[in-house]
Protein backbone atom coordinates (compact mmCIF):
# COMPACT_ATOMS: atom_id res chain seq x y z
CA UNK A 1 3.15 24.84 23.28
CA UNK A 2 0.63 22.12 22.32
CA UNK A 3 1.33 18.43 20.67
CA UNK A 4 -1.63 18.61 18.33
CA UNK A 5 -0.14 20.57 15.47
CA UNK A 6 2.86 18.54 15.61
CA UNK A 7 0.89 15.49 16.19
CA UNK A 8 -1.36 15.47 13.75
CA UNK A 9 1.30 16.53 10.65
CA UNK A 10 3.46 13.48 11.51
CA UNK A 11 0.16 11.80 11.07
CA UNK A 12 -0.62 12.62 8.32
CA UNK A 13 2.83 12.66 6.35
CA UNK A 14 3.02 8.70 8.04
CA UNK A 15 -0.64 7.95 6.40
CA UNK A 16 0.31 9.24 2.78
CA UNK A 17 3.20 6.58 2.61
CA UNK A 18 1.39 3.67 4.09
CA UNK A 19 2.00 1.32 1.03
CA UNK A 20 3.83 -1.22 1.29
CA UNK A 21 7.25 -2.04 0.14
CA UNK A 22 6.75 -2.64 -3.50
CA UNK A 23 7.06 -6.74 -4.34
CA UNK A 24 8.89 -6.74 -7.83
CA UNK A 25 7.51 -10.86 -7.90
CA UNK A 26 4.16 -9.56 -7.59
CA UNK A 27 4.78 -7.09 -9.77
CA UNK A 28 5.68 -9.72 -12.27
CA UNK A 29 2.61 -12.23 -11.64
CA UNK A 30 0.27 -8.66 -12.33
CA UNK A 31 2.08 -8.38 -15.45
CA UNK A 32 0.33 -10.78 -17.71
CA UNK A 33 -2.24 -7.88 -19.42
CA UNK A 34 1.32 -5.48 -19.47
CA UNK A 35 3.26 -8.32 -21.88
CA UNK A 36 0.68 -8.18 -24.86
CA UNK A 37 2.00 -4.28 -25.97
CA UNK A 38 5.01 -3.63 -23.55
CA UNK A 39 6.78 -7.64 -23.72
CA UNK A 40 7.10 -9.74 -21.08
CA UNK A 41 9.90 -8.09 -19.96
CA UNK A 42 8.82 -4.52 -20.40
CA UNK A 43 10.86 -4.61 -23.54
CA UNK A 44 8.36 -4.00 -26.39
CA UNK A 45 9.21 -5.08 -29.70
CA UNK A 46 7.47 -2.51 -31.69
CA UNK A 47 8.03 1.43 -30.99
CA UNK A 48 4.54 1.92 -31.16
CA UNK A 49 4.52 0.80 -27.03
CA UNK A 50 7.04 2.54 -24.77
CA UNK A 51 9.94 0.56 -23.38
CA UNK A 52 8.79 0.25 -19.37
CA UNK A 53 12.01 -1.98 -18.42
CA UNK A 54 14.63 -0.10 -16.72
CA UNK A 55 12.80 3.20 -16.25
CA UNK A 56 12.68 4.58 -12.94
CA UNK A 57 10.06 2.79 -10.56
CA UNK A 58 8.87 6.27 -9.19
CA UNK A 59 8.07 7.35 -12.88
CA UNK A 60 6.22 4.29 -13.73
CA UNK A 61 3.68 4.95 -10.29
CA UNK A 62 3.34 8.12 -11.25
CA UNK A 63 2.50 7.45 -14.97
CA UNK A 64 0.25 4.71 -13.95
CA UNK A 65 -1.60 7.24 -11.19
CA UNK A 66 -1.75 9.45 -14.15
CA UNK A 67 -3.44 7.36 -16.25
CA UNK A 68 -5.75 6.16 -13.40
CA UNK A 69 -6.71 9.87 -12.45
CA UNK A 70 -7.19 10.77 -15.93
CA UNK A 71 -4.11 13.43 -16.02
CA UNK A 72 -2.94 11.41 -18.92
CA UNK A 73 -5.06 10.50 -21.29
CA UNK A 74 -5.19 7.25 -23.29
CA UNK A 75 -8.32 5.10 -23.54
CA UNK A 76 -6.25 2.06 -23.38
CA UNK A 77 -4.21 2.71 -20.50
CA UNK A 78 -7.17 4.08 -18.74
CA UNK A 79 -8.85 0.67 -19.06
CA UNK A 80 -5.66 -1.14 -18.09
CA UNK A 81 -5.21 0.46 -14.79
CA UNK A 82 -8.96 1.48 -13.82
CA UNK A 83 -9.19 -1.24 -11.15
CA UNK A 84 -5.35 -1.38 -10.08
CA UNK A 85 -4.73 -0.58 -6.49
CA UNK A 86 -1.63 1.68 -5.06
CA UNK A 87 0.31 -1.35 -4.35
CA UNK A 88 -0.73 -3.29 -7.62
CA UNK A 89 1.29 -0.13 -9.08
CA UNK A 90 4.29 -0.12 -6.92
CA UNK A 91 4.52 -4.17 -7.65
CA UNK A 92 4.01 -3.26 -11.49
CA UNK A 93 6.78 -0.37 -11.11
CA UNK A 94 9.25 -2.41 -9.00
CA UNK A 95 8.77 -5.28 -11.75
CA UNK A 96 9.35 -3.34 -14.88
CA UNK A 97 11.95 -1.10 -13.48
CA UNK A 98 14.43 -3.89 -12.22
CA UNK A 99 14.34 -5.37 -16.24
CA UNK A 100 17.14 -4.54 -18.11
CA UNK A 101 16.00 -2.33 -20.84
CA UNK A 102 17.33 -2.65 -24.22
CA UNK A 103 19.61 -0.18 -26.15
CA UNK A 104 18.28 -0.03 -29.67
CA UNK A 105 19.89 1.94 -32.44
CA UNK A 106 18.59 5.15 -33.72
């Protein structure tokens, strides 16, 4: 029986996580453009912007990747996050999902 197979999957699975830990501060400094719809604190204060605090940070990178890839489409979000690399998304995702979100009444 040969290494290679074996090898060369661990490779791979090792080189599709190879971003780094997610840096919630970071996240925060990146979040200047976020604050003017979603609030400083991911809490927006009108409904017509989604809520980002509290949500789950692996949602947030994968709605962000959406936009980027164009599986979700909104001009606006696709022009927010065109130039964003992986970890500029984990940073966003750790920021805005360790902010309390808000309970509102409905």
């Amino acid at each position: 029986m040969t290494l290679r197979p074996i090898l060369a999957c661990i490779f791979l699975g090792l080189a599709t996580t190879a971003v780094h830990a997610a840096d919630a501060a970071a996240g925060k400094a990146k979040s200047a453009t976020c604050a003017a719809c979603h609030g400083a604190d991911g809490n927006s204060a009108t409904p017509d912007f989604p809520r980002l605090a509290g949500q789950h940070a692996d949602y947030l990178q994968r709605a962000l990747l959406d936009y980027q890839l164009g599986n979700r489409k909104n001009p606006i979000m696709q022009g927010q996050v065109a130039n964003l690399s992986r970890q500029d998304i984990a940073d966003l995702a750790a920021w805005f999902s360790s902010q309390s979100g808000l309970a509102t009444a409905r």
